[in-house]
N, C-alpha and C. Protein backbone atom coordinates (compact mmCIF):
# COMPACT_ATOMS: atom_id res chain seq x y z
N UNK A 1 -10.89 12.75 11.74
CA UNK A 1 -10.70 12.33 10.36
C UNK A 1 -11.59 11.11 10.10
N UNK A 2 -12.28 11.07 9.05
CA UNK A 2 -13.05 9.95 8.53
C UNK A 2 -11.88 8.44 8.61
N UNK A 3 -12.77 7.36 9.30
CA UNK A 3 -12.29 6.54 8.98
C UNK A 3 -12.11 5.91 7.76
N UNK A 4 -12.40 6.11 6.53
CA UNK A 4 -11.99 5.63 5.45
C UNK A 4 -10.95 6.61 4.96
N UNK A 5 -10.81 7.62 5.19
CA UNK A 5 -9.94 8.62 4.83
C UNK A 5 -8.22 7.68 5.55
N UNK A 6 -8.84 7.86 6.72
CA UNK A 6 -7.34 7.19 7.25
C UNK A 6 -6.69 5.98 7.24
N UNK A 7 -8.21 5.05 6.38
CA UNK A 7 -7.53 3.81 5.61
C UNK A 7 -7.12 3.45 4.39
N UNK A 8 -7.39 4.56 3.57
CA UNK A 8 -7.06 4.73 2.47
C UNK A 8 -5.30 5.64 2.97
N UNK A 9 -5.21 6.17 3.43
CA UNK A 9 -4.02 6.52 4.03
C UNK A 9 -2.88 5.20 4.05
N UNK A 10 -3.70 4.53 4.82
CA UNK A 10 -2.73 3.41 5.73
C UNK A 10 -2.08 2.28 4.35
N UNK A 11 -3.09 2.34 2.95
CA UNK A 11 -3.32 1.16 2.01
C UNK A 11 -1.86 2.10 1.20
N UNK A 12 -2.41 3.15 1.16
CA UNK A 12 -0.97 3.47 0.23
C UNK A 12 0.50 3.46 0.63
N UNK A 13 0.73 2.70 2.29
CA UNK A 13 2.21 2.58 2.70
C UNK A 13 2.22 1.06 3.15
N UNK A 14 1.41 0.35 2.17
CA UNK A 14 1.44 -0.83 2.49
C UNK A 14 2.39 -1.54 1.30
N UNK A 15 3.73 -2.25 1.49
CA UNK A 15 4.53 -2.79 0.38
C UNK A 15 4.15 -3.60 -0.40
N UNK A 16 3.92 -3.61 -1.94
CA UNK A 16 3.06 -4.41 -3.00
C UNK A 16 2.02 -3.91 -3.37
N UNK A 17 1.34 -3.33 -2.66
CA UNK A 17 0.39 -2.62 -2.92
C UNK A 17 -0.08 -1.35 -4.08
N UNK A 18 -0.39 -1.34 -4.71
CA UNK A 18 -0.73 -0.23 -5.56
C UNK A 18 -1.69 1.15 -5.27
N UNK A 19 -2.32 1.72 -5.67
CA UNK A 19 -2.99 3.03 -5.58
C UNK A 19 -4.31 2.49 -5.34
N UNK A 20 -4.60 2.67 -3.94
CA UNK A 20 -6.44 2.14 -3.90
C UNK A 20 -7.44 3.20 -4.66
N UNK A 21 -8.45 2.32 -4.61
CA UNK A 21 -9.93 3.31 -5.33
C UNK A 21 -11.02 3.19 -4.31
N UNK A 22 -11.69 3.99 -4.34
CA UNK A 22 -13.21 3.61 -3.39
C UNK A 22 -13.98 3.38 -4.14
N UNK A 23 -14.77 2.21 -3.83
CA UNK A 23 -15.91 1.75 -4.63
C UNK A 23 -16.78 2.78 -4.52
N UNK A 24 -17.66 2.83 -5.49
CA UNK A 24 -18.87 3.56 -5.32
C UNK A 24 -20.29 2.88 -5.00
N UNK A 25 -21.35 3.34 -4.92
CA UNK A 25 -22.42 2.25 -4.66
C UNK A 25 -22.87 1.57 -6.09
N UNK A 26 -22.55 2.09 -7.10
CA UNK A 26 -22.92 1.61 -8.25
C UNK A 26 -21.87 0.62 -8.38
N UNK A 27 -20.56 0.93 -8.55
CA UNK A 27 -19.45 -0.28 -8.81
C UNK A 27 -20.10 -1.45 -7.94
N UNK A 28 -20.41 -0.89 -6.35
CA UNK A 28 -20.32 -2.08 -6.32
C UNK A 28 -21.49 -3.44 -6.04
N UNK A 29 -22.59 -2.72 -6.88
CA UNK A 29 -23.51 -3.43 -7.26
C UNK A 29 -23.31 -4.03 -8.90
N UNK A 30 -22.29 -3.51 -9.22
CA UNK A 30 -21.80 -4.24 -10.76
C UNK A 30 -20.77 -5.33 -10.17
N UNK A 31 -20.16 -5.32 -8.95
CA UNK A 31 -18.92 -6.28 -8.38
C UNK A 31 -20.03 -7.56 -8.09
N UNK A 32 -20.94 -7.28 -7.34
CA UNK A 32 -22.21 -8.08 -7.12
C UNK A 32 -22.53 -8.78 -8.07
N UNK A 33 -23.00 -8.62 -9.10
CA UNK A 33 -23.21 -8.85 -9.96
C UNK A 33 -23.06 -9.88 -10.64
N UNK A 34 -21.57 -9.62 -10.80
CA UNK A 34 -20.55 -10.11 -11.69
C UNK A 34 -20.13 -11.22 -10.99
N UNK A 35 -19.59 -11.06 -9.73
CA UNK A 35 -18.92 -12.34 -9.18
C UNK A 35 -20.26 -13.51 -8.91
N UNK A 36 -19.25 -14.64 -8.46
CA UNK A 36 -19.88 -16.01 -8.49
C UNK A 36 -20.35 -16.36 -7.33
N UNK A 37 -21.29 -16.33 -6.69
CA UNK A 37 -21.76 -16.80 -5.90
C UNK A 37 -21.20 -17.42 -4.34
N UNK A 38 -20.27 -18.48 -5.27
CA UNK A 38 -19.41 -19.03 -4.13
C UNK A 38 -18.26 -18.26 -3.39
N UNK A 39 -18.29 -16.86 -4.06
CA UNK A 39 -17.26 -16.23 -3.58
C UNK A 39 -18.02 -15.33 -2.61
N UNK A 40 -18.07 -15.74 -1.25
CA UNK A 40 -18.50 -15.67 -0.08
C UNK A 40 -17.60 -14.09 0.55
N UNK A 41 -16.66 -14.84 0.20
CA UNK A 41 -15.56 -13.25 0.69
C UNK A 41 -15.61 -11.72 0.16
N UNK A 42 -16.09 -11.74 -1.31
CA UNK A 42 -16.56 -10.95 -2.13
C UNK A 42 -17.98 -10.06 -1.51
N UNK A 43 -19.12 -10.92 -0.66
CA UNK A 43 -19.98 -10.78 -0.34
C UNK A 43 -20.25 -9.92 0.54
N UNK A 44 -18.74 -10.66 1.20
CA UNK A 44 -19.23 -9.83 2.88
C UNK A 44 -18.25 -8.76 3.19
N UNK A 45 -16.95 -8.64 1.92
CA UNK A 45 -16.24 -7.41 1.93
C UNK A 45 -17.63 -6.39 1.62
N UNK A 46 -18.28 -6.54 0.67
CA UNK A 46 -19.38 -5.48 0.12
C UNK A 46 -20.34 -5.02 0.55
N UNK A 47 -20.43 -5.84 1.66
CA UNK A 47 -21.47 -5.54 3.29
C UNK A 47 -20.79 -4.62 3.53
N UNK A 48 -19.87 -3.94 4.16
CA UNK A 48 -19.10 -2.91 4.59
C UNK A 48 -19.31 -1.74 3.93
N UNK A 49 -18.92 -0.52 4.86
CA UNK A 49 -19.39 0.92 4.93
C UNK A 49 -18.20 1.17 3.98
N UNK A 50 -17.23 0.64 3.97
CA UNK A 50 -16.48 1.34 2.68
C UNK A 50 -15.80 -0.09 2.60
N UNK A 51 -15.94 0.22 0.68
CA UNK A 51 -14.61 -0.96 0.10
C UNK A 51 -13.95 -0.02 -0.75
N UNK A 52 -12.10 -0.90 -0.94
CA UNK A 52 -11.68 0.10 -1.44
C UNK A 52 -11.12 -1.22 -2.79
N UNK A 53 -10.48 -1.10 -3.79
CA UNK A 53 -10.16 -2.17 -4.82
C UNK A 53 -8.48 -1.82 -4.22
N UNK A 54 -7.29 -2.06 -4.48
CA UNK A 54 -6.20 -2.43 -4.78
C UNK A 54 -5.50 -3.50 -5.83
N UNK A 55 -4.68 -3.13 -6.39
CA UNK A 55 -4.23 -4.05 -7.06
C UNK A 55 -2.37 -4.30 -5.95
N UNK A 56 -2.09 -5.86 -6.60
CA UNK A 56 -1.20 -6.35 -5.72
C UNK A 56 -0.05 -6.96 -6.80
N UNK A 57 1.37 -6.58 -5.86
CA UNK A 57 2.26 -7.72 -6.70
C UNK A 57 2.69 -9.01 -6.12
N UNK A 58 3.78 -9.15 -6.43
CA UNK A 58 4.18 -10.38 -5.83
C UNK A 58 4.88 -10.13 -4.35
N UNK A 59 5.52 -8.69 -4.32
CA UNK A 59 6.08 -8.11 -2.88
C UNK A 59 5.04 -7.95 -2.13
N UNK A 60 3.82 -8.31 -2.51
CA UNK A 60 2.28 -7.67 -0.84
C UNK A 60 2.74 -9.45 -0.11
N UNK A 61 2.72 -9.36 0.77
CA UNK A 61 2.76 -10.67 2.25
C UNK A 61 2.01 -11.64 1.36
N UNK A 62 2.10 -12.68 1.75
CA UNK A 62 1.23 -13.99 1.78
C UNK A 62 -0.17 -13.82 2.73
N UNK A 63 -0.95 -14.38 2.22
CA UNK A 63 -2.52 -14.19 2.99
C UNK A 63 -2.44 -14.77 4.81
N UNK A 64 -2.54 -14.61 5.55
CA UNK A 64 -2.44 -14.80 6.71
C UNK A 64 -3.66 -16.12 6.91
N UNK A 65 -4.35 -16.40 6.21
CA UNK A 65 -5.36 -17.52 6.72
C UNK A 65 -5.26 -18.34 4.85
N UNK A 66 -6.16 -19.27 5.05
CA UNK A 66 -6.59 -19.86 4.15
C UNK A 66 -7.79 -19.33 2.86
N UNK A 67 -7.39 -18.81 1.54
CA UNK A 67 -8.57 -18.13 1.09
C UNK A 67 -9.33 -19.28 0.44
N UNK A 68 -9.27 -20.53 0.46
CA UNK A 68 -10.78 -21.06 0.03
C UNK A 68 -11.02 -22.19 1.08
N UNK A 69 -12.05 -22.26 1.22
CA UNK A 69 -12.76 -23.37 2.37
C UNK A 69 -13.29 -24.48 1.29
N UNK A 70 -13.35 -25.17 2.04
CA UNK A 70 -14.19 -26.75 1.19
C UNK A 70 -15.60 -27.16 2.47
N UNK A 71 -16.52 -26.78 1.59
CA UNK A 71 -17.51 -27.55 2.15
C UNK A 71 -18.69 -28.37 1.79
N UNK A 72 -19.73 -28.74 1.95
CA UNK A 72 -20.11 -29.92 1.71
C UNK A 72 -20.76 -29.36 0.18
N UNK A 73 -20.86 -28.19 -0.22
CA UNK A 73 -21.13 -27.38 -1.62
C UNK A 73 -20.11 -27.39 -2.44
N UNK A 74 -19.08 -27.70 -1.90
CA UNK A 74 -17.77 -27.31 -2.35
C UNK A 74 -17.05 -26.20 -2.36
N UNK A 75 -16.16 -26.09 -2.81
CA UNK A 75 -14.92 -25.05 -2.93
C UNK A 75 -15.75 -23.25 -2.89
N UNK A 76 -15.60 -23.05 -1.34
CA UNK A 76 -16.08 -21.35 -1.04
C UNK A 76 -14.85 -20.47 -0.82
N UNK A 77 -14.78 -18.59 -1.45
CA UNK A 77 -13.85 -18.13 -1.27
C UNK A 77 -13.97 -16.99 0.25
N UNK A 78 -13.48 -17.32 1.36
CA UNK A 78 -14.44 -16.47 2.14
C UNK A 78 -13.35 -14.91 2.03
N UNK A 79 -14.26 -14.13 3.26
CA UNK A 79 -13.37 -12.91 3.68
C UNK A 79 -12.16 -13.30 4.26
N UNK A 80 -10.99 -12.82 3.96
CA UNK A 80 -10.02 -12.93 5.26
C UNK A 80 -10.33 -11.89 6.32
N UNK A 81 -9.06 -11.83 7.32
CA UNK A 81 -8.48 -10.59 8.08
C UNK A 81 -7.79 -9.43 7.20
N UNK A 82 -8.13 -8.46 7.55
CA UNK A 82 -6.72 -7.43 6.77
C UNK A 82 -5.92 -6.89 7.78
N UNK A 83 -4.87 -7.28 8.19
CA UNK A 83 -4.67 -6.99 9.80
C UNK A 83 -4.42 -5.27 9.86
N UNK A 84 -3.44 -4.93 8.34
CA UNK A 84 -3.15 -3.94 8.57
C UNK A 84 -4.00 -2.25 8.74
N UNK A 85 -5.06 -2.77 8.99
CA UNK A 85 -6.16 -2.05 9.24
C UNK A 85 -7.24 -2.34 10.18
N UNK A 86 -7.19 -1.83 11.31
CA UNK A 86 -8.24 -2.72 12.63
C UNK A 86 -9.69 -2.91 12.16
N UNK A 87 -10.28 -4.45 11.95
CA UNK A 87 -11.67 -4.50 11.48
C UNK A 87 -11.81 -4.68 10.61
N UNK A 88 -10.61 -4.49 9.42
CA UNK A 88 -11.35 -4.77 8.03
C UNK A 88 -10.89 -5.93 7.68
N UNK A 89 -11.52 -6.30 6.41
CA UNK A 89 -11.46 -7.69 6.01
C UNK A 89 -11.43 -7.43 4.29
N UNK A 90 -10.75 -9.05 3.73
CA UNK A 90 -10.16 -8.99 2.09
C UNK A 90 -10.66 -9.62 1.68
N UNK A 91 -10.88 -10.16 0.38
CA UNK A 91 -11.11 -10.94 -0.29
C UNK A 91 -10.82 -10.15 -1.67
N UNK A 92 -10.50 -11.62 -2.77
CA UNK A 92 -9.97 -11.96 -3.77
C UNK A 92 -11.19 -12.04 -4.91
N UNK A 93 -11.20 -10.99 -6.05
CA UNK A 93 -12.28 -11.30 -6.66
C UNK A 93 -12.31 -12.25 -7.99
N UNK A 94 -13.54 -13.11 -7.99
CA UNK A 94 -13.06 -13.79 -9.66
C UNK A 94 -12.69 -13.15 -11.11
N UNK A 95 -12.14 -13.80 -12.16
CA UNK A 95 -11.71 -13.32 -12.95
C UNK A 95 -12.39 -12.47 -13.65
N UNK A 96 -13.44 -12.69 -13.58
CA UNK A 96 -14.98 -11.36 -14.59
C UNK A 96 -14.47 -9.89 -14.10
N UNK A 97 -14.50 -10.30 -12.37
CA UNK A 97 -14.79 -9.01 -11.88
C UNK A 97 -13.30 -8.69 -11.78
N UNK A 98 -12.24 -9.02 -11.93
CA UNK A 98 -10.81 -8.29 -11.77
C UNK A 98 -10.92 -7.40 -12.61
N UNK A 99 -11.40 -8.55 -14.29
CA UNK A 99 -11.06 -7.54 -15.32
C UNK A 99 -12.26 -6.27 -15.23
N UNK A 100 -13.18 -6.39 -14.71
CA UNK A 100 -13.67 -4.74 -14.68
C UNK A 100 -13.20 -4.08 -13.64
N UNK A 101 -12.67 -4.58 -12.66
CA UNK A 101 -11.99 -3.71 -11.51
C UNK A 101 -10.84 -3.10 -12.31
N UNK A 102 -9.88 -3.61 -13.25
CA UNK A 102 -8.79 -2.96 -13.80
C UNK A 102 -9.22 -2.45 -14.93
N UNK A 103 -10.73 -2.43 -15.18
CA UNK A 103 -10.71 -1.44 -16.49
C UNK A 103 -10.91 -0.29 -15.31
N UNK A 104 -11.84 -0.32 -14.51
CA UNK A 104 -12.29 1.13 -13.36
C UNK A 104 -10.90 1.61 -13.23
N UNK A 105 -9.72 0.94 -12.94
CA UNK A 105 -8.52 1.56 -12.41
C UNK A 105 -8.31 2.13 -13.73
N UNK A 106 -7.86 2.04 -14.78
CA UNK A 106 -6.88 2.36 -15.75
C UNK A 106 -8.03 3.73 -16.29
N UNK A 107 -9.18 3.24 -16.27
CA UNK A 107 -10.55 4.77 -16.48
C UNK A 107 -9.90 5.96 -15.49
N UNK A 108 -9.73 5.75 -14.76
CA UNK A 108 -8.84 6.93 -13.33
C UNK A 108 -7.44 6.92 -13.69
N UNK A 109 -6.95 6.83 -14.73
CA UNK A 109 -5.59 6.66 -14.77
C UNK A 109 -4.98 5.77 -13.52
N UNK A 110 -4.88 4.69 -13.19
CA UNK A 110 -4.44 4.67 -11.70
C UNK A 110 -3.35 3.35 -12.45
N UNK A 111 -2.18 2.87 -12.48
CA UNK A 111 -1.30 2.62 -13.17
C UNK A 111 -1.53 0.76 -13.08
N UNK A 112 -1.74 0.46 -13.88
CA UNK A 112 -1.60 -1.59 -13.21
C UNK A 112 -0.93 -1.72 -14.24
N UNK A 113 -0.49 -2.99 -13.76
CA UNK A 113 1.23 -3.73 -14.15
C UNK A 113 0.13 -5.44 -15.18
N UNK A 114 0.54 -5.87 -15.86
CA UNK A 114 0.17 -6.87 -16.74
C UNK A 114 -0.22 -8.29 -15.31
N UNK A 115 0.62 -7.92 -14.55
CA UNK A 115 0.90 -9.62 -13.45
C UNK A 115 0.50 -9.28 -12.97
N UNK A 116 -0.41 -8.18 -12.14
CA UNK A 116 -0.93 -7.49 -10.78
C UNK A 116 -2.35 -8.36 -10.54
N UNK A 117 -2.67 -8.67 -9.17
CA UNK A 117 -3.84 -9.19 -8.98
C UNK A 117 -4.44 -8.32 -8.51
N UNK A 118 -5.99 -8.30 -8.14
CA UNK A 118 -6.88 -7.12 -7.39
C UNK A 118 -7.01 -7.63 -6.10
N UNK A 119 -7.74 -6.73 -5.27
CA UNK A 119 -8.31 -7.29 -3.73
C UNK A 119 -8.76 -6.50 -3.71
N UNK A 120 -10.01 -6.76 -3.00
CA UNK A 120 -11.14 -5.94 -2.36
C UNK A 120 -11.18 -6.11 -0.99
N UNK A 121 -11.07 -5.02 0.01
CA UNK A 121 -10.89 -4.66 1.26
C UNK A 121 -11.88 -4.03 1.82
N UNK A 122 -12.82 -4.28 2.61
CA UNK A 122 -13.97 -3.82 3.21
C UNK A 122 -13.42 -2.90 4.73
N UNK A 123 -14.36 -1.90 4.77
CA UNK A 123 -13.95 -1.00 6.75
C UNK A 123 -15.11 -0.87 6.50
C-alpha cells in the first residue's frame, strides 16, 4: 500500500481532526506563495513527497514542541514532529493561506466548523 494512502488512513482516526485533503502540486505552489517567509515550518512541510491540509478543533492534543522559535531575525514558525505518523512533520499555516486552504476544503465539500484551525502535515 502507498505510503500516503496509509497516512491519510491513519489522519482520519486521529481525535480533533477533520477530513484530510492532498495537496496537489499546484496548491501547493499557491501555499508557497502565499505564506510569509518566516514561516519556516510551512517550507519544509512542502519539501515533502506528500502534504496533506487538515483542519483541527480544540479536542486535537496540544503541539508536542514549541511552534515558534525566536531568533536573531526574529519570531520563526518551524516544522514540528507529527508523531502520529513515523517521519512526518506539521506546521501551522498563516492567516492568507488558512483562508485559501478552507476555501480548497469547502470547494470538495469537505465540512469546516467557523473555530477550526488548519495544519499542514508533510510524509
Amino acid at each position: 500500500m502507498n505510503n500516503h494512502i496509509k497516512s491519510l488512513g491513519k489522519l482520519q482516526l486521529i481525535r480533533g481532526l477533520g477530513k484530510p485533503m492532498l495537496l496537489t502540486t499546484t496548491m501547493r505552489k499557491r501555499v508557497r506563495e502565499l505564506d510569509a517567509p518566516e514561516n519556516t515550518g510551512v517550507i519544509a512541510v512542502l519539501r515533502r513527497q506528500h502534504v496533506f491540509v487538515v483542519t483541527h478543533d480544540i479536542s486535537f492534543r496540544k503541539p508536542q514542541e514549541p511552534i515558534t522559535k525566536k531568533t536573531k531575525k526574529g519570531i520563526v514558525f518551524p516544522a514540528i514532529p507529527f508523531p502520529e505518523i513515523k517521519g512526518a512533520i506539521s506546521a501551522s499555516p498563516g492567516n492568507t493561506v488558512h483562508r485559501y486552504l478552507i476555501t480548497l476544503l469547502r470547494k470538495r465539500a469537505i465540512r469546516v466548523k467557523k473555530d477550526d484551525a488548519t495544519l499542514l502535515i508533510g510524509v
